[in-house]
N, C-alpha and C. Protein backbone atom coordinates (compact mmCIF):
# COMPACT_ATOMS: atom_id res chain seq x y z
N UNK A 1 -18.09 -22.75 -0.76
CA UNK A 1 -16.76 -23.35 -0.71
C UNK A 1 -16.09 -23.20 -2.07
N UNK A 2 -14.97 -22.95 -2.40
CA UNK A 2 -13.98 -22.64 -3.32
C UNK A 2 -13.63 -23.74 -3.64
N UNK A 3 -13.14 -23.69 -4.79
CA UNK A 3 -12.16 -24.98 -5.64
C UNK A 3 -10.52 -25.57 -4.84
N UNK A 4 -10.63 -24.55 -4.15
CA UNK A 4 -9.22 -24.08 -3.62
C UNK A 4 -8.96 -25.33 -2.57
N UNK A 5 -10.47 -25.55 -2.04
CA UNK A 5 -10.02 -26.49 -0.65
C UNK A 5 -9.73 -27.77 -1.28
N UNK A 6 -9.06 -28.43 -0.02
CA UNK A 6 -9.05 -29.95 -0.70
C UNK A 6 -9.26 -30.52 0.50
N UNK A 7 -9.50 -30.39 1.77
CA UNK A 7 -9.93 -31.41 2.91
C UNK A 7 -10.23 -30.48 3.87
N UNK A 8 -11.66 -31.12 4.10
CA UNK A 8 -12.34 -29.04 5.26
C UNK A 8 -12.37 -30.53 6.34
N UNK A 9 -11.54 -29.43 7.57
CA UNK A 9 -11.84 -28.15 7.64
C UNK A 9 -10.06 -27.31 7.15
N UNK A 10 -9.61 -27.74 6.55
CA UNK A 10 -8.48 -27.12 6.26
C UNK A 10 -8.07 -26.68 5.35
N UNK A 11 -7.86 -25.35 5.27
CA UNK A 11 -7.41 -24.50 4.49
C UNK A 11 -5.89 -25.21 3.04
N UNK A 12 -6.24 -25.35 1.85
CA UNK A 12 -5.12 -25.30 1.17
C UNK A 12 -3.83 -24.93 1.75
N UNK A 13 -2.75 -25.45 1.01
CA UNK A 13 -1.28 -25.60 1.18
C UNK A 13 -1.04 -25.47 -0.05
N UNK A 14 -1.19 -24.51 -1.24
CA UNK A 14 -0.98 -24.06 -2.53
C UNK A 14 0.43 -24.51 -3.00
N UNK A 15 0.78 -24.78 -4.21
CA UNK A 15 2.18 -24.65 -5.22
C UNK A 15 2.89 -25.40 -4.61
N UNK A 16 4.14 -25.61 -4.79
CA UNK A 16 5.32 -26.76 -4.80
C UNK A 16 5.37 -26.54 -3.30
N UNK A 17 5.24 -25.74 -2.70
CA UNK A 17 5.79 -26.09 -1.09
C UNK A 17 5.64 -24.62 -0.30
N UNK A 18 5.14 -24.87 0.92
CA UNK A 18 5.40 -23.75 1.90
C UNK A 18 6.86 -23.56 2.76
N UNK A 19 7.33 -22.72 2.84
CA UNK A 19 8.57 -22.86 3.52
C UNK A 19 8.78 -21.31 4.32
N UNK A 20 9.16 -22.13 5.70
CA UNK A 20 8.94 -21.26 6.85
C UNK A 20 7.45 -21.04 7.43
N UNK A 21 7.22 -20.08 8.16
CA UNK A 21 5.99 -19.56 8.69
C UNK A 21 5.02 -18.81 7.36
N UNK A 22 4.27 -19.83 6.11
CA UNK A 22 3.50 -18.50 5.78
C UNK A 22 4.27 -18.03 4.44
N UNK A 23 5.34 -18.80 3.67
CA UNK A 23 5.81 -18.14 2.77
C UNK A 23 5.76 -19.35 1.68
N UNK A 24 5.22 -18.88 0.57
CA UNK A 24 5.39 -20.20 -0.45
C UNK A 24 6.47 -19.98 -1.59
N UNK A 25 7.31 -20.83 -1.58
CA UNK A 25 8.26 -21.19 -2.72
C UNK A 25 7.22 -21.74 -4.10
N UNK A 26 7.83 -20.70 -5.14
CA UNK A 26 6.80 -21.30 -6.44
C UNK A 26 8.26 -21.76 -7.43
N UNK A 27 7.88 -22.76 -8.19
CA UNK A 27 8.63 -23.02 -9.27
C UNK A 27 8.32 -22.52 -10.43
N UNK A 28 8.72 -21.79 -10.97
CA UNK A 28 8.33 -20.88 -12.17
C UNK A 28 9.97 -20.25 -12.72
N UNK A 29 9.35 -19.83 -13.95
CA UNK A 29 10.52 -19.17 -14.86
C UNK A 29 10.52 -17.65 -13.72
N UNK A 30 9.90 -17.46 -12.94
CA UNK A 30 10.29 -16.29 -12.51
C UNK A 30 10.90 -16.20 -10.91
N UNK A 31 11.96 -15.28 -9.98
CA UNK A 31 11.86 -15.61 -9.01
C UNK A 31 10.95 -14.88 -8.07
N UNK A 32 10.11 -15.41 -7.32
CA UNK A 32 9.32 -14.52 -6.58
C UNK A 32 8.73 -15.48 -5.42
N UNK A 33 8.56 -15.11 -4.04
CA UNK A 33 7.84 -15.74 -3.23
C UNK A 33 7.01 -14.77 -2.67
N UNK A 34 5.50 -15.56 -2.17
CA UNK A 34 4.59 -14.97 -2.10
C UNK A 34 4.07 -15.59 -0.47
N UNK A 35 4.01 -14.56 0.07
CA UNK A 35 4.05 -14.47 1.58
C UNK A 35 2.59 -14.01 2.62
N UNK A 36 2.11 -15.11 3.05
CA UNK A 36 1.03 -14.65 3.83
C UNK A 36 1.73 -13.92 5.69
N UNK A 37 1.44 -12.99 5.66
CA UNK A 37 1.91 -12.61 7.06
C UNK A 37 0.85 -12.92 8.51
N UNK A 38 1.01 -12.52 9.57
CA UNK A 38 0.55 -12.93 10.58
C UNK A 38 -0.86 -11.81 10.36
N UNK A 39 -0.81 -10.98 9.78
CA UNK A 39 -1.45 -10.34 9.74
C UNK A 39 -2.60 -10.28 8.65
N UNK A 40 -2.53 -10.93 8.05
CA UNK A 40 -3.50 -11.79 6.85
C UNK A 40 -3.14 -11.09 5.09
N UNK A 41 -2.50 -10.59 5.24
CA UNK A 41 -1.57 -9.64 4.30
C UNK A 41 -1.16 -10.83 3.66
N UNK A 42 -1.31 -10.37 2.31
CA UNK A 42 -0.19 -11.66 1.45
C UNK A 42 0.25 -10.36 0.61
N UNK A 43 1.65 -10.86 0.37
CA UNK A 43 2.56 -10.32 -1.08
C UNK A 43 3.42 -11.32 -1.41
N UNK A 44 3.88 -10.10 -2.71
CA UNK A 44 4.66 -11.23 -3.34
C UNK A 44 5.90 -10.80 -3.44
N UNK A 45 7.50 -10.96 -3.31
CA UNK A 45 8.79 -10.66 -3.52
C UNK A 45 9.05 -11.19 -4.70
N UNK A 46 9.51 -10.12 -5.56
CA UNK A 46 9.75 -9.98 -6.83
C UNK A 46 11.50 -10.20 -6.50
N UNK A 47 12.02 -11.03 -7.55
CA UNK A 47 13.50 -11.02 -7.19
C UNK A 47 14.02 -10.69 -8.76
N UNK A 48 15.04 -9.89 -8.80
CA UNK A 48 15.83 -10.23 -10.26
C UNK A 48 17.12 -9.22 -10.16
N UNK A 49 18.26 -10.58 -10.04
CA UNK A 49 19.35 -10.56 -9.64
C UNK A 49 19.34 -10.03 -7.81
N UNK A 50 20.05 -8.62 -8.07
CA UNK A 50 20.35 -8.14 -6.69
C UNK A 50 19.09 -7.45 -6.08
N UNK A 51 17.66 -7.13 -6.98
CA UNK A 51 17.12 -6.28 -6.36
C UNK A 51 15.81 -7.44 -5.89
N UNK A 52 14.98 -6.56 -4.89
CA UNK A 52 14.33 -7.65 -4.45
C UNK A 52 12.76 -5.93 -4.39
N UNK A 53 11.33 -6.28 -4.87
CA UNK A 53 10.24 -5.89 -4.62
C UNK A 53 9.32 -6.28 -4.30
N UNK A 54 8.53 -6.16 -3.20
CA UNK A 54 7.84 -6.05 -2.29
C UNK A 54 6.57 -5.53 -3.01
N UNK A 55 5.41 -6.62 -3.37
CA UNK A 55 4.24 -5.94 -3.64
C UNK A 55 2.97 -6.65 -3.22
N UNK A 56 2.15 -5.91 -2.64
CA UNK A 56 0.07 -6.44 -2.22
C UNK A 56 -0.47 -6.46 -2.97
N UNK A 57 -1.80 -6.84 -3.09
CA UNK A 57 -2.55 -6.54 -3.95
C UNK A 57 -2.81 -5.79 -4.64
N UNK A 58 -2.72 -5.48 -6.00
CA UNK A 58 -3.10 -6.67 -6.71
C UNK A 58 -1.38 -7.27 -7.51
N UNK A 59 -0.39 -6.87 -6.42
CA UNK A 59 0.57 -7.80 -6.99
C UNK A 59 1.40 -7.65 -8.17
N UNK A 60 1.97 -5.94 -8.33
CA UNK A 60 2.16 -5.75 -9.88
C UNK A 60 3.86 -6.08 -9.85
N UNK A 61 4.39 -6.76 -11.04
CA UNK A 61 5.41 -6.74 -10.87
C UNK A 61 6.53 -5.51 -11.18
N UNK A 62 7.71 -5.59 -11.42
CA UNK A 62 8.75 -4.18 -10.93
C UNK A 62 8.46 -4.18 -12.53
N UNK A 63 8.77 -2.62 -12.97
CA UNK A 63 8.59 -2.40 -14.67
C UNK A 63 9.73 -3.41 -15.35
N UNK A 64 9.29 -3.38 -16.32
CA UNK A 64 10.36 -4.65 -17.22
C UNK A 64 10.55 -5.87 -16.77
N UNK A 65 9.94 -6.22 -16.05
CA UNK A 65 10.02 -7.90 -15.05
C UNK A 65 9.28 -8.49 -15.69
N UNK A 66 8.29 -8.04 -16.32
CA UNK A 66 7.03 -8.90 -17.00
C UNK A 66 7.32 -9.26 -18.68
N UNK A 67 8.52 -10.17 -19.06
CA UNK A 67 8.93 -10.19 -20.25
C UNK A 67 8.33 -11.26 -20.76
N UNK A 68 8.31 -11.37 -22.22
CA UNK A 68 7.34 -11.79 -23.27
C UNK A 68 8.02 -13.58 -22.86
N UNK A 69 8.65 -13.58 -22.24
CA UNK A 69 8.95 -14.99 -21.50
C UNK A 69 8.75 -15.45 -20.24
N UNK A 70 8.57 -14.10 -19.58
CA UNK A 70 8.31 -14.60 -18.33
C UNK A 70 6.69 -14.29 -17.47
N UNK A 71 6.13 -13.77 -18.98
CA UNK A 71 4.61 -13.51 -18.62
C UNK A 71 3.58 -14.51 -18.35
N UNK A 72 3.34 -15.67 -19.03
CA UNK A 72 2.53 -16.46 -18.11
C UNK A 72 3.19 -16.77 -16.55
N UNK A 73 4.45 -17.08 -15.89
CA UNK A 73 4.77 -17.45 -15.17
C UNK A 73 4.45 -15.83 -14.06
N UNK A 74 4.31 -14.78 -14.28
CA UNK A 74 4.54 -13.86 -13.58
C UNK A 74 2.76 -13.68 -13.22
N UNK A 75 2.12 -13.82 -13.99
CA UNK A 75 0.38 -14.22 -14.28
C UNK A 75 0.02 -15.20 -13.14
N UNK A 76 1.17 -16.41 -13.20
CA UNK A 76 0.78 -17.47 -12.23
C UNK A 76 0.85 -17.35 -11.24
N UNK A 77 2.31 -16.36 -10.78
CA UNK A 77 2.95 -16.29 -9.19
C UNK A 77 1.03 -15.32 -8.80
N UNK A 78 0.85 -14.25 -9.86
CA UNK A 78 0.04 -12.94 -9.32
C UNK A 78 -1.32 -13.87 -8.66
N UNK A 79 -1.98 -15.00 -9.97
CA UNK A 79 -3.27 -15.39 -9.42
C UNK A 79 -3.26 -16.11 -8.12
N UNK A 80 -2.06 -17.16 -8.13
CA UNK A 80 -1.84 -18.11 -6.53
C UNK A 80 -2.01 -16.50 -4.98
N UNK A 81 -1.12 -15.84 -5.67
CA UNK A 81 -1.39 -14.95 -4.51
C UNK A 81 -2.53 -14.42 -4.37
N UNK A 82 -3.30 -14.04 -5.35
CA UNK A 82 -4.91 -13.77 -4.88
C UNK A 82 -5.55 -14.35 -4.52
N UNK A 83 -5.67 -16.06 -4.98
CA UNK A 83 -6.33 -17.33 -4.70
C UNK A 83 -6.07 -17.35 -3.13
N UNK A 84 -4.66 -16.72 -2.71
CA UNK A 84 -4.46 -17.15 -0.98
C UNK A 84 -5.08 -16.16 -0.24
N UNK A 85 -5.15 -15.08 -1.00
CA UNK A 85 -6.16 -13.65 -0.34
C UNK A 85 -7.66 -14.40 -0.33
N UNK A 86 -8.03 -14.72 -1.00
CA UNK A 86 -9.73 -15.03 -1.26
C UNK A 86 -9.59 -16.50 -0.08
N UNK A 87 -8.57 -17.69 -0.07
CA UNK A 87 -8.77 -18.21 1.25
C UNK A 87 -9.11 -17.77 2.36
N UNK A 88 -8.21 -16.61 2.62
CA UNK A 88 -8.27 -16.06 3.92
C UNK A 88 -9.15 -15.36 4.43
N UNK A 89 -9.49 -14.72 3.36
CA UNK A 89 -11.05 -13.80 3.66
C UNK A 89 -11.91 -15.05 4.04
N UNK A 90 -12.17 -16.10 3.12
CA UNK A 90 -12.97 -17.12 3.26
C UNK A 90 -13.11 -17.90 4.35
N UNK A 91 -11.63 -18.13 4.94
CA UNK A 91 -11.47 -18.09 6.60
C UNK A 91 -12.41 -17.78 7.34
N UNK A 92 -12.22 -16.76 6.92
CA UNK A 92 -12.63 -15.56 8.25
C UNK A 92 -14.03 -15.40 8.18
N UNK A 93 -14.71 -15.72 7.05
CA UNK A 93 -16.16 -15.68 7.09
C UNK A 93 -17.04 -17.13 7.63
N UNK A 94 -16.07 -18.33 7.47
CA UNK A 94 -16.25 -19.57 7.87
C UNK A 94 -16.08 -19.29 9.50
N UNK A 95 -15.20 -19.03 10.01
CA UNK A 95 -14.82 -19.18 11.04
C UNK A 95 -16.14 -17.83 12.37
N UNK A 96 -16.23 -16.90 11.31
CA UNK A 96 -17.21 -16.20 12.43
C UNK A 96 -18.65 -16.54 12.06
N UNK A 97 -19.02 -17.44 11.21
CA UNK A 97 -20.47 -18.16 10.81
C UNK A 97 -20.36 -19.05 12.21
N UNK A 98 -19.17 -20.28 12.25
CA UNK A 98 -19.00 -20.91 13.08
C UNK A 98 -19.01 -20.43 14.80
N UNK A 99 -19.11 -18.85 15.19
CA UNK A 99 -18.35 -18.29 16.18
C UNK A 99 -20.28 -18.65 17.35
N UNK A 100 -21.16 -18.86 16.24
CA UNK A 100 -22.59 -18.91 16.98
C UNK A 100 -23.26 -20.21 17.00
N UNK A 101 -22.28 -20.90 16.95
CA UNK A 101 -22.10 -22.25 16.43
C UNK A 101 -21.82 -23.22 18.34
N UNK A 102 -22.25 -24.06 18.80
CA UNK A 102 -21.70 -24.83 19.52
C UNK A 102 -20.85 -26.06 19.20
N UNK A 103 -19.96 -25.66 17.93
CA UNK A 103 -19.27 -26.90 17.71
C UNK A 103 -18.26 -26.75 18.44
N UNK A 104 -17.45 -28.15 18.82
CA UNK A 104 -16.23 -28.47 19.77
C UNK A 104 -14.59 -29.07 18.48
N UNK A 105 -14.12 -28.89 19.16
CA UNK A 105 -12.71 -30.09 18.30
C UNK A 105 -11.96 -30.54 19.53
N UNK A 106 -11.78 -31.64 19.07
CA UNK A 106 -10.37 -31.90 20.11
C UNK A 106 -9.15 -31.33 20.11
N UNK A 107 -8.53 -31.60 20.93
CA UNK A 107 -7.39 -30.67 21.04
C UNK A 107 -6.62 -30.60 19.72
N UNK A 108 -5.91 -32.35 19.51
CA UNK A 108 -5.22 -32.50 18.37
C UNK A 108 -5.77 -32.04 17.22
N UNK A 109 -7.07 -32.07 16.84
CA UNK A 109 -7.26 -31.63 15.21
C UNK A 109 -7.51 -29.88 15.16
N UNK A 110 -8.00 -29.34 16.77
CA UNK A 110 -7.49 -28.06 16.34
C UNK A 110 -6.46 -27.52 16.06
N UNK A 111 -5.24 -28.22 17.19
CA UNK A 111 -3.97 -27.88 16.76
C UNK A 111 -3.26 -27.63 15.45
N UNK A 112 -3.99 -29.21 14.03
CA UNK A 112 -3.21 -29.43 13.32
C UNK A 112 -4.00 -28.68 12.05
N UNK A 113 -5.54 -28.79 12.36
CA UNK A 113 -6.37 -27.90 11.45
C UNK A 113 -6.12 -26.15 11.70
N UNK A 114 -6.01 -25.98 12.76
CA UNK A 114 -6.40 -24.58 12.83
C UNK A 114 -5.19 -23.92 13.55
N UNK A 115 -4.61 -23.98 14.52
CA UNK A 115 -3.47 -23.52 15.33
C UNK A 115 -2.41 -23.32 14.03
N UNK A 116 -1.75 -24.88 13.87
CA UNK A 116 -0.53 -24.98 12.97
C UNK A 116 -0.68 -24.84 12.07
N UNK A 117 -2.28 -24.27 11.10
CA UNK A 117 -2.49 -24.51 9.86
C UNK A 117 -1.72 -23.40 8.81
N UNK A 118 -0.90 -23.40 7.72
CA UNK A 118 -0.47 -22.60 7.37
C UNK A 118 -1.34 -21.12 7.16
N UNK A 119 -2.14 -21.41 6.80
CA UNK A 119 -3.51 -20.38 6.28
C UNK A 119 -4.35 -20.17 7.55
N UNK A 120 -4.99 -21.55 7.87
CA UNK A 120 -6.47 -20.99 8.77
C UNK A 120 -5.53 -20.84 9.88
N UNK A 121 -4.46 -20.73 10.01
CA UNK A 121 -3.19 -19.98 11.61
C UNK A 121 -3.45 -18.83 12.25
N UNK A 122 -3.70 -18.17 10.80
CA UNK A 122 -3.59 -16.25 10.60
C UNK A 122 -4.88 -16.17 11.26
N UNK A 123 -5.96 -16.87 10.52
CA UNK A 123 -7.20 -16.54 10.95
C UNK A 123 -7.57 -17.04 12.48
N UNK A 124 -7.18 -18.06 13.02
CA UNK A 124 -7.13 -18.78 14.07
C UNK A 124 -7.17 -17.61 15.26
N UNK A 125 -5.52 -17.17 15.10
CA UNK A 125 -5.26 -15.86 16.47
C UNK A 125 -5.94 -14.67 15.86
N UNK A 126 -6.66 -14.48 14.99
CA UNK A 126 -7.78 -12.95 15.21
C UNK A 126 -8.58 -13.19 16.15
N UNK A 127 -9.47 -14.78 16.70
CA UNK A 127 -10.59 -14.76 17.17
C UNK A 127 -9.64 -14.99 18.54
N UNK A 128 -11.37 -15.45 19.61
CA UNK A 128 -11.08 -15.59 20.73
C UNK A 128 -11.41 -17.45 20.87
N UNK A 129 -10.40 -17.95 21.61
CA UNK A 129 -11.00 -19.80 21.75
C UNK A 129 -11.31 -19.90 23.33
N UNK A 130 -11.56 -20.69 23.41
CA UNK A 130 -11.32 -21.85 25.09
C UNK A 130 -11.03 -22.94 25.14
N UNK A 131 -10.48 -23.59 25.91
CA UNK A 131 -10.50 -25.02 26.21
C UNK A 131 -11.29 -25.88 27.51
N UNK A 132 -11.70 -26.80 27.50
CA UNK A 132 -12.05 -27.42 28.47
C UNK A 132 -11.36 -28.63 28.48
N UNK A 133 -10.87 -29.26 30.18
CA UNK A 133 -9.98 -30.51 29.70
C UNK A 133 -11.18 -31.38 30.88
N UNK A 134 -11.26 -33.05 29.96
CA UNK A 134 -11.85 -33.76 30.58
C UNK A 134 -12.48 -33.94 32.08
N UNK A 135 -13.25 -33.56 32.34
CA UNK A 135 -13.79 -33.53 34.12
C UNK A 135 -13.69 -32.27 34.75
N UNK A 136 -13.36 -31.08 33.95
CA UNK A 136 -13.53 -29.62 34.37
C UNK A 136 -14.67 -29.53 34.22
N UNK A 137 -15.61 -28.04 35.00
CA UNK A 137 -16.62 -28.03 34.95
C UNK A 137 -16.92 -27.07 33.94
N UNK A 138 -15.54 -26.14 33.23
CA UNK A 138 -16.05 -25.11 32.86
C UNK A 138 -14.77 -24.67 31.80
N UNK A 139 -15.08 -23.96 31.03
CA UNK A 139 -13.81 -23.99 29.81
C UNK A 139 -12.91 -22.49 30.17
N UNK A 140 -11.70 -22.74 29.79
CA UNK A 140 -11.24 -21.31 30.04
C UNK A 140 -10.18 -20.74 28.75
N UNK A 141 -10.00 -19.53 29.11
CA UNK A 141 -9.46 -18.52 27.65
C UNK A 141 -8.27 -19.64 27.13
N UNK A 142 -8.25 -19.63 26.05
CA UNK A 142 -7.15 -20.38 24.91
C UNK A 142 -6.31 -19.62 24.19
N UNK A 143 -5.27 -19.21 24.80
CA UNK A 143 -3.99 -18.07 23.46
C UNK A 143 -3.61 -19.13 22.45
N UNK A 144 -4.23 -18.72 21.23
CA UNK A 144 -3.75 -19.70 20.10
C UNK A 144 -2.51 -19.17 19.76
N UNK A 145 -1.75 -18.09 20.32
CA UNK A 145 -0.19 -18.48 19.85
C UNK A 145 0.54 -18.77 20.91
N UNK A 146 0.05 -19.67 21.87
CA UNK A 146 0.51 -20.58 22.73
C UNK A 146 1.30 -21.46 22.40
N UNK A 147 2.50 -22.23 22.68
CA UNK A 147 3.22 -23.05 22.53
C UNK A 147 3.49 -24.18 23.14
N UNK A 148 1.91 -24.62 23.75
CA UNK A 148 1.09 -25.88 23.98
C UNK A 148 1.38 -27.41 22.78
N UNK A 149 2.02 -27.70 22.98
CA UNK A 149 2.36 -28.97 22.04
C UNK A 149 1.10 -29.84 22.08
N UNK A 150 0.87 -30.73 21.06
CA UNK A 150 -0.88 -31.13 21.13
C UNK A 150 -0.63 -32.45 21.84
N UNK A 151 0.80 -33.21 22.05
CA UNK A 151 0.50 -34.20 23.01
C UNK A 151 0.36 -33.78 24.48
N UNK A 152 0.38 -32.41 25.04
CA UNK A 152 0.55 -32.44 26.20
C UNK A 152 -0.82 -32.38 26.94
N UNK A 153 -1.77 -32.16 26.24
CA UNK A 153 -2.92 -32.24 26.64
C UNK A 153 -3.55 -33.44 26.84
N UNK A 154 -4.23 -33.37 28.33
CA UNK A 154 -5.20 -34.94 27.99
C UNK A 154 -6.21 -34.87 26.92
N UNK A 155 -6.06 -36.35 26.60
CA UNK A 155 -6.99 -36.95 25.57
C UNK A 155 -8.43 -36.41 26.54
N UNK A 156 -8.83 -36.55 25.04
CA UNK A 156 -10.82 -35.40 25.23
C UNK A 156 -10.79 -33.79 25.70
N UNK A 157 -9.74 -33.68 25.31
CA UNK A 157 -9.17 -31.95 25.73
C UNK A 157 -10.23 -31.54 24.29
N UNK A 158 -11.08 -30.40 24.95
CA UNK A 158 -12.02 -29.54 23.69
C UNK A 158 -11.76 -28.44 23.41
N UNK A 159 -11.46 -27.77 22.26
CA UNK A 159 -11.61 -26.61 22.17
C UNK A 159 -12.71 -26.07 21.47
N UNK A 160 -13.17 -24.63 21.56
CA UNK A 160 -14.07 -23.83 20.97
C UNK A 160 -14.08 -22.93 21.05
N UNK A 161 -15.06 -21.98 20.12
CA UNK A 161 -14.72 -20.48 19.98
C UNK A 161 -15.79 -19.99 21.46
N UNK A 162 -14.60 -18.86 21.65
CA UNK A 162 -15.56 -18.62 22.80
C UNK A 162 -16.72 -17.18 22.37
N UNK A 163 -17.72 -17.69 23.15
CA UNK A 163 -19.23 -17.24 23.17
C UNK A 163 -18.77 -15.89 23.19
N UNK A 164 -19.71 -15.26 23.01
CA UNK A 164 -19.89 -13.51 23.31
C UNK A 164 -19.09 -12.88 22.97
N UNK A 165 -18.17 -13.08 21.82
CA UNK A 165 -17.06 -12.05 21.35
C UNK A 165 -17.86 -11.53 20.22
N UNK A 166 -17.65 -10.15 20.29
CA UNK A 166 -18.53 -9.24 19.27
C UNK A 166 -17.29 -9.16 18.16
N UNK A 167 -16.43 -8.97 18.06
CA UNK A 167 -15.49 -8.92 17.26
C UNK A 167 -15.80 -10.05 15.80
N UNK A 168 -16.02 -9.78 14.68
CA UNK A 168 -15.70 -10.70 13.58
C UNK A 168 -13.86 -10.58 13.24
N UNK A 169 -13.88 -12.23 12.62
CA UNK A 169 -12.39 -12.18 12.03
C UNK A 169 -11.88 -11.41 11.19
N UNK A 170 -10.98 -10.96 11.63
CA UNK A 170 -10.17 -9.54 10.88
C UNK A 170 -10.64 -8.45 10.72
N UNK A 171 -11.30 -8.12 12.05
CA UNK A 171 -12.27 -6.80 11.90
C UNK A 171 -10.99 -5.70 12.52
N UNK A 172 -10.19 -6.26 13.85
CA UNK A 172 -9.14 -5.51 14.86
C UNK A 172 -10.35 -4.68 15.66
N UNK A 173 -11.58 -5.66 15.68
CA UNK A 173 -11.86 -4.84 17.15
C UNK A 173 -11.99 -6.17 18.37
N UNK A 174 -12.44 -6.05 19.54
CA UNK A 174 -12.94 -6.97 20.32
C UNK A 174 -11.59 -7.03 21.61
């Protein structure tokens, strides 16, 4: 486990604020937001004035952006964005340790841990889930980018990863 977490099972919510799906606003001498995509991809948007750059790992900024004033702050935007790469991988290795695992969640804390989670989200829809709802005999497929609201489910609604998927997280096979 990383320094990074602060309440498992949930993934960090890094820097002054997330805003939108997956994109964090940083306060710094520099402008730049640094963007996890659906696809587990993070970069960072370099802004200054009208132009705007687009960069992955390892995050370099546009030539001359990195001024003798704005270098620790450009240092800071680069490490938060790696720190959110090394979450996500970390995800994904938590989450397919867990995949041989018979653990359950209820509906609501998967929803709010893992479905809606800014971070463990991405990782969430790589795998495969199920649900079972109270007095069924048997669990069935779960689309985690379903738009299942978590009160609509009855209380003791379970979810879990479902059995027999050969696929690991973020492999793109299965």
């Amino acid at each position: 486990m990383t320094s990074l977490r602060k309440n498992w099972p949930s993934a960090p919510c890094r820097g002054t604020g997330w805003i939108g799906s997956g994109a964090l606003w940083w306060n710094a001498s520099v402008d730049a937001v640094i963007t996890l995509h659906a696809t587990g991809q993070v970069t960072v948007d370099w802004a200054d004035g009208e132009h705007l750059t687009r960069a992955a790992a390892p995050f370099r900024s546009p030539a001359g952006y990195k001024t003798r004033m704005r270098a620790d702050s450009v240092d800071l935007v680069r490490r938060y964005a790696q720190d959110i790469g090394k979450v996500v991988a970390e995800e994904r290795r938590r989450l397919g340790a867990l995949a041989g695992e018979a653990r359950t969640w209820l509906w609501a804390d998967w929803v709010r841990y893992y479905r809606d989670h800014a971070v463990t989200g991405v990782v969430t829809r790589e795998v495969a889930w199920e649900y079972r709802i109270p007095g069924d005999p048997g669990y069935r497929t779960l689309d985690p980018d379903g738009a299942v609201p978590a009160g609509t489910m009855p209380a003791g609604t379970e979810v879990r990863l479902r059995a027999g998927v050969g696929a690991a997280p973020g492999s793109g096979e299965g």
